[in-house]
Every structure is written in structure tokens, then in C-alpha cells.
Protein backbone atom coordinates (compact mmCIF):
# COMPACT_ATOMS: atom_id res chain seq x y z
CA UNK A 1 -4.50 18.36 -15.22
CA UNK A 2 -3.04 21.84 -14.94
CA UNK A 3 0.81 22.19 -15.31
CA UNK A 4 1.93 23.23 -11.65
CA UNK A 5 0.66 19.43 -10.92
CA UNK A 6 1.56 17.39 -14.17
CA UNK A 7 5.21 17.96 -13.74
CA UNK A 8 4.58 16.36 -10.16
CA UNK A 9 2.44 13.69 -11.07
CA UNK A 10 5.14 12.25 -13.65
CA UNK A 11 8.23 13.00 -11.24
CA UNK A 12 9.39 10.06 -9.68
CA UNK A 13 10.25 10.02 -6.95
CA UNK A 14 7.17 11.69 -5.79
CA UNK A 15 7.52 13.06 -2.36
CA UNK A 16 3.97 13.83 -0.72
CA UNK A 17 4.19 15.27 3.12
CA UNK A 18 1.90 17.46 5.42
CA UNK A 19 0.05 17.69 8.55
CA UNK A 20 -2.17 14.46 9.21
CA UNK A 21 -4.82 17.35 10.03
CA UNK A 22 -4.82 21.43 8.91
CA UNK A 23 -6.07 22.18 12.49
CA UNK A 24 -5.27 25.97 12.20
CA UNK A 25 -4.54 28.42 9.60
CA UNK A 26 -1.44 29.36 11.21
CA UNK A 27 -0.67 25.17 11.71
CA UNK A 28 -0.90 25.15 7.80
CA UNK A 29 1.29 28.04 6.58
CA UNK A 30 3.85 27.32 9.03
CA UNK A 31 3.92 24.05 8.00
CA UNK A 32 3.84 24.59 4.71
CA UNK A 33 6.47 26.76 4.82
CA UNK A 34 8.97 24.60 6.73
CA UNK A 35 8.36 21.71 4.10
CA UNK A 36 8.79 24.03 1.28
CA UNK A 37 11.88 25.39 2.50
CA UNK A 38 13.67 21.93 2.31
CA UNK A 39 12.93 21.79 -1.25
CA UNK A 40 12.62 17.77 -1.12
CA UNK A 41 8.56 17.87 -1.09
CA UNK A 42 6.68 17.86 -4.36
CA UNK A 43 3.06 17.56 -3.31
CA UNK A 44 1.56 19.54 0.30
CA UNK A 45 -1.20 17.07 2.07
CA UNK A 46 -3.67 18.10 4.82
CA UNK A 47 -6.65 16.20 5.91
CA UNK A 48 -9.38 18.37 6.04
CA UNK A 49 -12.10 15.76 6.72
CA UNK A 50 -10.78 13.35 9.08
CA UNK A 51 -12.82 9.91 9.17
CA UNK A 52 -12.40 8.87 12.34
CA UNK A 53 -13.08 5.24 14.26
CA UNK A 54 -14.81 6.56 17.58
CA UNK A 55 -17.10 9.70 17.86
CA UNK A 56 -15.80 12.68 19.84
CA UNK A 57 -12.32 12.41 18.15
CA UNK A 58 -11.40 15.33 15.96
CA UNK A 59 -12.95 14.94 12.63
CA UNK A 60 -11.18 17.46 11.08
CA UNK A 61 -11.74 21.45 10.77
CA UNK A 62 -13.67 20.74 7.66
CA UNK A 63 -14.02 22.91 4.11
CA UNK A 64 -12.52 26.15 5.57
CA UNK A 65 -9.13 24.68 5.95
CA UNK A 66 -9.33 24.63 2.22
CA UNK A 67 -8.94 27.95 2.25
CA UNK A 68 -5.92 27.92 4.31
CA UNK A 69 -4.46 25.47 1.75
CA UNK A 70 -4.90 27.54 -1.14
CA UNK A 71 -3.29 30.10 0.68
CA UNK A 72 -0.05 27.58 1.10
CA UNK A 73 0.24 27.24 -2.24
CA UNK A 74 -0.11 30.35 -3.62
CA UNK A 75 2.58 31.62 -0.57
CA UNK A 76 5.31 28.38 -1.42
CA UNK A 77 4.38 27.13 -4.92
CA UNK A 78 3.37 23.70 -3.52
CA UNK A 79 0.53 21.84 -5.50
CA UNK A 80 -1.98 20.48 -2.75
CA UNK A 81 -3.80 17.04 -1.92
CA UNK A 82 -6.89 16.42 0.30
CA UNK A 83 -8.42 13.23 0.95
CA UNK A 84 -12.23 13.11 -0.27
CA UNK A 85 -14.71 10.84 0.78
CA UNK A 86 -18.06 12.39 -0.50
CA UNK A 87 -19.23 14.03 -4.07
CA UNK A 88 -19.50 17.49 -1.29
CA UNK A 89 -16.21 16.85 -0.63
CA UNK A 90 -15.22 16.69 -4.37
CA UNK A 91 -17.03 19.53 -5.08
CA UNK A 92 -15.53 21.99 -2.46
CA UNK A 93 -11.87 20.57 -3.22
CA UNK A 94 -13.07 21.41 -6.89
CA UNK A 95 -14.08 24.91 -5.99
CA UNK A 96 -10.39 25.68 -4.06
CA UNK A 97 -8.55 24.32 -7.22
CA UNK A 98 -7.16 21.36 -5.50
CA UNK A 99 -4.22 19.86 -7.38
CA UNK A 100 -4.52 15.87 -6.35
CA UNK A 101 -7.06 13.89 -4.43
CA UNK A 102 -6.79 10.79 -2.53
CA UNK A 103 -9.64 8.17 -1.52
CA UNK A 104 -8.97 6.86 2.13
CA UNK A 105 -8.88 3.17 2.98
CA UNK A 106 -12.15 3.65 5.09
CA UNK A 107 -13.97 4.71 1.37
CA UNK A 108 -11.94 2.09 -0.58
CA UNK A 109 -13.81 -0.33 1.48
CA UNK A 110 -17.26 1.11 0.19
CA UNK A 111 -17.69 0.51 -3.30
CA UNK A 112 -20.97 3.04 -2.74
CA UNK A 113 -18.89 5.68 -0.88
CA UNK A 114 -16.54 4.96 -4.10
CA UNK A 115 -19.08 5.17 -7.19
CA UNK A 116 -20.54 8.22 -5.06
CA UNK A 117 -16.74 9.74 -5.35
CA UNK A 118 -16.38 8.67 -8.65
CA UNK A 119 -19.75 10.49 -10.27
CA UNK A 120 -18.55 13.91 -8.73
CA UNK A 121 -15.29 13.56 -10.48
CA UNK A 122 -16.61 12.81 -13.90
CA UNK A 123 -15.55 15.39 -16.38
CA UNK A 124 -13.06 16.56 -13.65
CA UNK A 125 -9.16 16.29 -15.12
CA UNK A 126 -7.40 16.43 -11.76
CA UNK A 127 -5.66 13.45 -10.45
CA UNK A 128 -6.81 11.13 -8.00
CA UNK A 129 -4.82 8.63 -5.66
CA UNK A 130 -6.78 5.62 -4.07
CA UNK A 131 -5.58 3.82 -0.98
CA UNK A 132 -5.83 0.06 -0.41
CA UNK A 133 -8.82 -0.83 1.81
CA UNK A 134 -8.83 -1.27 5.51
CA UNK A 135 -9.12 -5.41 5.07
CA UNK A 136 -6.83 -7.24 2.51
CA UNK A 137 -9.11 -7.23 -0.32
CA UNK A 138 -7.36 -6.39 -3.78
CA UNK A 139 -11.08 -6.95 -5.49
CA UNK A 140 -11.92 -3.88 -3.50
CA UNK A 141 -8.80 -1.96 -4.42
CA UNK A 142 -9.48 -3.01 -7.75
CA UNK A 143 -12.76 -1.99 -8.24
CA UNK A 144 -12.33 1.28 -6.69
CA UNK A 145 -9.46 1.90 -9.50
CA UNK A 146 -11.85 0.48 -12.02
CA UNK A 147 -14.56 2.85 -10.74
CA UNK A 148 -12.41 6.11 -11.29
CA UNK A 149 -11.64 4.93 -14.88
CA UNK A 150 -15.41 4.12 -15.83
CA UNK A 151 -16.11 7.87 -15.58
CA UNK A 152 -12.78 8.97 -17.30
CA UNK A 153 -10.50 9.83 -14.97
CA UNK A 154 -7.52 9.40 -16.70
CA UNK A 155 -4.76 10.11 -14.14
CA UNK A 156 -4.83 7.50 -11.39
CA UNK A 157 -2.68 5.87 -8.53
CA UNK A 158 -2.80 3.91 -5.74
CA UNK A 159 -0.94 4.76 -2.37
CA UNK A 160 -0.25 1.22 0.36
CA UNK A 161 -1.07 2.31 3.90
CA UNK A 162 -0.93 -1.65 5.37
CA UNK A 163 -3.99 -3.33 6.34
CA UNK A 164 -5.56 -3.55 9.51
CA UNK A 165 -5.16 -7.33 10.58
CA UNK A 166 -6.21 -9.59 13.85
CA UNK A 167 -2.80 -9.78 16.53
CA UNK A 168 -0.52 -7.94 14.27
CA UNK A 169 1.17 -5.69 17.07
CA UNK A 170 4.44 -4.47 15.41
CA UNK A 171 2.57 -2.49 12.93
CA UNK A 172 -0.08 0.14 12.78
CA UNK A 173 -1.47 -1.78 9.59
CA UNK A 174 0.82 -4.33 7.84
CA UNK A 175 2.22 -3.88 4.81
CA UNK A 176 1.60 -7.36 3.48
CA UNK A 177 4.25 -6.47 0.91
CA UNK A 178 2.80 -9.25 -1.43
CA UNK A 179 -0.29 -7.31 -1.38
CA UNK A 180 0.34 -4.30 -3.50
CA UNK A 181 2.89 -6.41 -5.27
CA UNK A 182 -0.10 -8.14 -6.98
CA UNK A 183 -1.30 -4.78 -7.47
CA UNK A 184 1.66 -3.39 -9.36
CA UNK A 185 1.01 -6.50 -11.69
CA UNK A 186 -2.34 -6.15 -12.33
CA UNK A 187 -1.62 -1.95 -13.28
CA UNK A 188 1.53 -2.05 -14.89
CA UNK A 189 2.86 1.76 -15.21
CA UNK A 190 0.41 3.05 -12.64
CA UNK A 191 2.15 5.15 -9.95
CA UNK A 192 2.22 3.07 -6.37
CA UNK A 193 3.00 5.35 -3.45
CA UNK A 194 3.90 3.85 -0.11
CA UNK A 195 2.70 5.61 3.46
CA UNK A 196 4.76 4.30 6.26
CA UNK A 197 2.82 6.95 8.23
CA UNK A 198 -0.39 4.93 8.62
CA UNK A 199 1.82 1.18 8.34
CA UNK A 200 3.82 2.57 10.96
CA UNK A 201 1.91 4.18 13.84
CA UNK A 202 5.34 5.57 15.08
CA UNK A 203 8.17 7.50 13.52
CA UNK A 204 10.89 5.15 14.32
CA UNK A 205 9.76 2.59 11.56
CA UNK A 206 9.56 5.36 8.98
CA UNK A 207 12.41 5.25 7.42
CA UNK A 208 12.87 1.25 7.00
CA UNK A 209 9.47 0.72 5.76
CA UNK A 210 10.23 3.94 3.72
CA UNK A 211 13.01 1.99 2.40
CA UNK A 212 11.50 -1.39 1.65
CA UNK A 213 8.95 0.27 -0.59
CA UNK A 214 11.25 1.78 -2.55
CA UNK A 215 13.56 -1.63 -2.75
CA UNK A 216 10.74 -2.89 -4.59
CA UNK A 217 10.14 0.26 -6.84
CA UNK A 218 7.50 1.83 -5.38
CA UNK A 219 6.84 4.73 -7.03
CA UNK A 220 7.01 7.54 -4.11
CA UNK A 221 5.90 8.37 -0.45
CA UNK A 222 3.46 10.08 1.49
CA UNK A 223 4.45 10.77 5.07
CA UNK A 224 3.05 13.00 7.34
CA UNK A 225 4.80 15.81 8.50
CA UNK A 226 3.88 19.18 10.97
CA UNK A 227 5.19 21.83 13.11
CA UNK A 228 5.52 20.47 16.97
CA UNK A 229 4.17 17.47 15.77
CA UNK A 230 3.90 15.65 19.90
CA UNK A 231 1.23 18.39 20.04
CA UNK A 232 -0.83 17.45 16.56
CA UNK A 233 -4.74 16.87 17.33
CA UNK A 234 -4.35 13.51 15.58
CA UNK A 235 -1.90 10.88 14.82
CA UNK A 236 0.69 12.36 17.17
CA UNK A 237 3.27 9.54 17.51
CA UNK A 238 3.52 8.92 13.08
CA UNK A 239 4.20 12.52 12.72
CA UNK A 240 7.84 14.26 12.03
CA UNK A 241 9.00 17.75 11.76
CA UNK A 242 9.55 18.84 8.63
CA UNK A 243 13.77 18.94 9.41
CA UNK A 244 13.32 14.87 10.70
CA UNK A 245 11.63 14.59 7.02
CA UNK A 246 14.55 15.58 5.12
CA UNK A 247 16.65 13.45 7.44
CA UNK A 248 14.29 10.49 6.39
CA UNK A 249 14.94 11.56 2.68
CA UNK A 250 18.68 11.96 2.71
CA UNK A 251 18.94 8.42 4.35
CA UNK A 252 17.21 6.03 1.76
CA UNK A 253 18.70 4.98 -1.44
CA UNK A 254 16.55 5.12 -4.08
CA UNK A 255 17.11 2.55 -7.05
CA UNK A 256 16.39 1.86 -10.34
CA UNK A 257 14.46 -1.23 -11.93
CA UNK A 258 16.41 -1.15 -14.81
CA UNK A 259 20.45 -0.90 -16.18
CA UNK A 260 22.26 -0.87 -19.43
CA UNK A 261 25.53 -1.88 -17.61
CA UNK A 262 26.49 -4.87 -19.45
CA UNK A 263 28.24 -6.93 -17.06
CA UNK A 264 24.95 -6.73 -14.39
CA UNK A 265 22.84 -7.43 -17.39
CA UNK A 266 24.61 -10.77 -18.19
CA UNK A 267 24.85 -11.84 -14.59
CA UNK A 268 21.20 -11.30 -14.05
CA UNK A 269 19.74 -13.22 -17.23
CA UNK A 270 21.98 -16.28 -15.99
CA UNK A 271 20.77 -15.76 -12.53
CA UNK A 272 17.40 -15.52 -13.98
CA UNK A 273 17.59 -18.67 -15.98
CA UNK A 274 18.55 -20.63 -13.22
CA UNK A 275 15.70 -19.35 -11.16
CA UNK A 276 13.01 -20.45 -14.39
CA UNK A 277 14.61 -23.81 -14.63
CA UNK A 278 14.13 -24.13 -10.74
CA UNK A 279 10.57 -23.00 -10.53
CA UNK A 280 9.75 -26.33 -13.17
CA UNK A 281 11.72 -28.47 -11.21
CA UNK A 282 9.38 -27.29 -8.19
CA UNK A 283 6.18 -27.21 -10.45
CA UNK A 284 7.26 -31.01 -11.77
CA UNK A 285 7.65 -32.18 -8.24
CA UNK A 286 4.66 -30.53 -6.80
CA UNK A 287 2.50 -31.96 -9.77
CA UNK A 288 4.09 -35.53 -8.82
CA UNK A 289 3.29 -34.52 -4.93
CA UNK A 290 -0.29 -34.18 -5.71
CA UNK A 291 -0.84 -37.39 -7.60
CA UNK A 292 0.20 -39.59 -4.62
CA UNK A 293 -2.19 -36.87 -2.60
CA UNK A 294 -4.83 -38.32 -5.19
CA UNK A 295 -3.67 -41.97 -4.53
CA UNK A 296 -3.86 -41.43 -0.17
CA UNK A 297 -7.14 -39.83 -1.35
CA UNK A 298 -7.98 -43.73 -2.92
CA UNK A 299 -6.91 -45.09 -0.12
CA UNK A 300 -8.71 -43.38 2.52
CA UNK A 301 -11.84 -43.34 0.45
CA UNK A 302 -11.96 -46.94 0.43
CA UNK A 303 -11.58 -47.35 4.42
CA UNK A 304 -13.73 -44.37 5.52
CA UNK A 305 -10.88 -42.06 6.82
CA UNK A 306 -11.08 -38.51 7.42
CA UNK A 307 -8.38 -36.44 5.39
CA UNK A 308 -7.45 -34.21 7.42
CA UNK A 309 -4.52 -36.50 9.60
CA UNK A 310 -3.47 -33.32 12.37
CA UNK A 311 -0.64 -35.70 14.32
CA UNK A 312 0.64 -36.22 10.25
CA UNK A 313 0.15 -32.80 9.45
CA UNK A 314 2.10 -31.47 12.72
CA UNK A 315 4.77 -33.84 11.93
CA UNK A 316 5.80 -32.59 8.17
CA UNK A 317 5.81 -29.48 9.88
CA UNK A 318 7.96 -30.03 12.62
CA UNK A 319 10.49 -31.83 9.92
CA UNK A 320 9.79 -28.60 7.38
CA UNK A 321 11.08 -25.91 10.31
CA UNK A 322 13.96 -27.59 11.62
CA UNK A 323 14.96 -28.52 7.52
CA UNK A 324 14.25 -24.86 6.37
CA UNK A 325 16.19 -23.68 9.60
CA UNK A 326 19.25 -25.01 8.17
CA UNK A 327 18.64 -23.86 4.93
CA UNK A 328 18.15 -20.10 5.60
CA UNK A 329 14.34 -20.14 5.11
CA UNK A 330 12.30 -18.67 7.68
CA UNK A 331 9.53 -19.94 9.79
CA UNK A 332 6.81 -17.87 8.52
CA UNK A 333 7.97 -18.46 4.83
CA UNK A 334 7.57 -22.38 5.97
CA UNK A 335 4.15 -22.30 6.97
CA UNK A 336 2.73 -20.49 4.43
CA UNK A 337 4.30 -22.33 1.72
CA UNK A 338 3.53 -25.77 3.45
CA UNK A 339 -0.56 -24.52 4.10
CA UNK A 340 -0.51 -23.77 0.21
CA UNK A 341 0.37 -27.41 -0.28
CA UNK A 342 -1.28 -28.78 2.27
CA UNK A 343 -4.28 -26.86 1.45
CA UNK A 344 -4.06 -28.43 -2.48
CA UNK A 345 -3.64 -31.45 -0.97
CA UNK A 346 -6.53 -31.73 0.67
CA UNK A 347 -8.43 -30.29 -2.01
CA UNK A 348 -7.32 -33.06 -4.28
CA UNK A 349 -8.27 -35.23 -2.07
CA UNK A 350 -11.81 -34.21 -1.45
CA UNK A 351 -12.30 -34.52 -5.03
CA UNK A 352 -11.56 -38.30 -5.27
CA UNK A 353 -13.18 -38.93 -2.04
CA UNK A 354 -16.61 -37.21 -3.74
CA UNK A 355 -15.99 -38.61 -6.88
């Protein structure tokens, strides 16, 4: 990793911004400029090859905008980032001395696409972002990171773009926050960067879902920024000019995990200790839950009933919402807490009745 980018790629926050698409040379310096100018961007992005859902749409200018953005750096000082999706790719962002490449969620969800990727990057020491994949499936993320390290690339993160999901209309692709949460666990000290760009779809959710990444210490943000963006040839309405950017930027509060102040210390290891003393309460009386599940299991075994009971099940429900109502828990947190348990249930119950 040379030095212009290794100072970037250990910087947190790590701001990423750019066009969505280098569409012209003069689209790309401009740009580039502007963003540069604010001094709040670490890392310039274009997309040079654009996978897109539909033929016709633009697909991006392709490798000579690579030229353009090795001009942008060498004009502001601005390490640069391309998405790659082939070894071709790889190779010509290799040949331009690109700083930083990212996988797309469209690759992520090809573990070919991702070996082929990962074989043109062996011996390569650049750094290399991977997005989640379209559809919620960490084993995909997963592997993908997994891939990259198999062939020894030793600098790698993952950026959260949402995930495309059936009815979801408030979001471009939802975050499913719990989603990359998992993912933070499972790489411990890897860099996470959050794009509200592609969770958004719009720029007026940019700067909350901006904010609830970094609440829960992600590690930076890619958003897209252009010149004129109501005029960009893709991904118009997620777009910002680079002066709405650095109003973004000014307005979040960025936070640390950790404190020595004593007083917040103390405070939170009590807090803390309540919390763990809860949770085996909860795990006591969910284990006790489950044995009378096994016991109804007995029961119904012996009389030939079905187990699933839907007037039953819509009933604890009903008595669930309007209890949780009153104590501050939402709907949605309900439901999926109650389908965990119901979904145990039946399980346990299945297994006595095919005993």
C-alpha cells in the first residue's frame, strides 16, 4: 500500500465521496476539485464501469475515465477508488495506479465474479473494500472477505449499502442495521463504511442514515457527490453537490466507542450488569417456556393435533402488541421477537411429535 493511501486507509473517520459515474473528463476534474477544496474528503470515487439492472442504461464511460482520474489526483492530491468487477478491470485500475478498490453488491453476490476478482489481485498490495450483497446473505459477504484474504490481500473492508428487499418502499435498499452488526462481530477491527447513497435513493435521508451508522461506530462513509448533480447520467436523486456534502459533514456528531472518564465508566458497568443479570432471567424463563412447549407437544401428539394453533397464535399476539404498547416496545420489535419464540416453539414441538 503506497503512503498517499495508508494514511487514509487508517484515518477514521474515513470520508469517501465522488460522482456515482466519471461521465466526462471535465465532470471529473471539476468535481474533483470542488470536493478537494472543502478539505473534509479523504478518498475521490468514480464509477467507471457501471453494472447496471436493464440494458440501454449508461454502463459507464469505461477504462478511459481512468485516465481522467489519475489526472484528479495528481491536480488535488486525492487518492482514488473505482469499483471492479472483473480481473480486466483489476488490471487496468492496476495499470492507472489506483489507490483503493471496491467490489459492488451485484459481484458480492457471485462468489465466481468474486474468486475471478480475487486471482487478479493476488500479489497486488492495494486495498480493497467489499460491499454486502444485493440479498441479505452474510455467508456471501463472508466468503467474498474470505476470498480476498486466501490470496493475501492484507488490507480489507467492507462498506453497507442496504439490501434490496420485497415491499420495503422507504428505502432504496434497507439497512437491516442488525445485518452488518453481525458483521462487525464476526471481523473485529476491520474497517465498516456505511453508503447512505445506495440505502437512501434520495438525498434527504442522507444525513440520518449517515448518522445512525456512525451511532453504532461505523467506521466511515461513502456518499456520492458531483457537480449539477439533477443532471448526473445515473443515480440523479442520491447525489449532492460537493457544498451540500460538507453541510452533511458539519451536521453529524461523530462518537467514540470508548472513554476513560471515570464517572461514565462506573455508570455503564452497573448499567451493564443489570442488563447480564436480565438477559438470564429471560434465558431462564424462555428455557422454562419451551419445556411446557415440549409438554403441549405430549399432549397434542397423543390426540392427533396439528401444532400450528393460528386463532392461538393470533391471540398471544394481539395480547403481546397492546402489552409492549404500554411498555415502549414497538410493533415490529414484537413480532420478530414473538416469531423467534414461536418459531422454537414449534420446533420443539415437532421433535416430540416425531419422536
Amino acid at each position: 500500500m503506497n503512503e498517499l493511501i495508508s494514511q487514509k486507509w487508517n484515518k477514521r473517520p474515513l470520508i469517501i465521496s465522488g460522482p456515482c459515474s466519471a461521465e466526462t473528463e471535465e465532470q471529473v476534474l471539476e468535481t474533483a476539485a470542488r470536493l478537494a477544496k472543502t478539505g473534509k474528503v479523504d478518498v475521490l470515487r468514480a464509477g467507471i464501469w457501471k453494472p447496471r439492472t436493464k440494458p440501454g442504461l449508461f454502463e459507464g464511460i469505461g477504462t478511459k475515465g481512468l485516465a481522467w482520474l489519475a489526472n484528479a489526483k495528481k491536480i488535488t492530491g486525492l487518492p482514488i477508488t473505482v469499483e471492479v468487477a472483473t480481473a480486466k478491470h483489476v488490471e487496468d485500475a492496476l495499470q492507472f495506479d489506483v489507490d483503493m478498490l471496491w467490489i459492488g453488491a451485484r459481484t458480492t453476490v457471485n462468489p465466481f465474479s468474486v474468486q475471478e476478482v480475487a486471482d487478479a489481485l493476488r500479489g497486488a498490495n492495494v486495498p480493497v473494500l467489499i460491499k454486502n450483497p444485493i440479498n441479505p446473505d452474510l455467508e456471501l459477504w463472508t466468503g467474498g472477505i474470505e476470498r480476498l484474504q486466501q490470496v493475501g490481500v492484507k488490507d480489507v473492508g467492507m462498506i453497507h449499502r442496504g439490501f434490496s428487499s420485497y415491499g420495503n418502499t422507504e428505502y432504496r435498499n434497507a439497512p437491516m442495521w442488525h445485518l452488518p452488526i453481525e458483521m462487525k462481530r464476526r471481523f473485529a477491527g476491520m474497517p465498516l463504511i456505511c453508503d447512505p447513497s445506495h440505502i437512501c435513493g434520495n438525498r434527504q435521508m442522507l444525513q440520518s442514515v449517515a448518522q445512525k451508522s456512525i451511532d453504532l461506530d461505523f467506521d466511515g462513509i461513502m456518499i456520492e457527490s458531483r457537480i449539477d448533480p439533477d443532471n448526473a447520467w445515473s443515480d440523479a436523486k442520491q447525489q449532492v453537490a460537493p457544498e451540500v456534502l460538507v453541510e452533511i459533514l458539519d451536521a453529524l456528531i461523530w462518537r467514540s466507542e470508548n472513554t476513560d472518564e471515570k464517572e461514565f465508566v462506573t455508570a455503564l458497568a452497573s448499567l451493564r450488569e443489570q442488563i447480564n443479570q436480565l438477559d438470564d432471567e429471560l434465558m431462564t424463563i424462555l428455557g422454562q417456556r419451551m419445556k411446557i412447549a415440549d409438554k403441549i407437544g405430549e399432549y397434542k401428539k397423543n390426540n392427533n393435533i396439528t401444532i400450528l394453533q393460528t386463532n392461538r397464535w393470533n391471540e398471544i399476539l394481539e395480547k403481546a402488541f397492546a402489552k409492549g404498547d404500554k411498555l415502549g416496545l414497538s410493533k415490529e420489535f414484537i413480532t420478530k421477537y414473538f416469531d423467534a419464540i414461536h418459531l422454537e416453539s414449534i420446533n420443539h414441538q415437532n421433535n416430540v411429535m416425531n419422536s
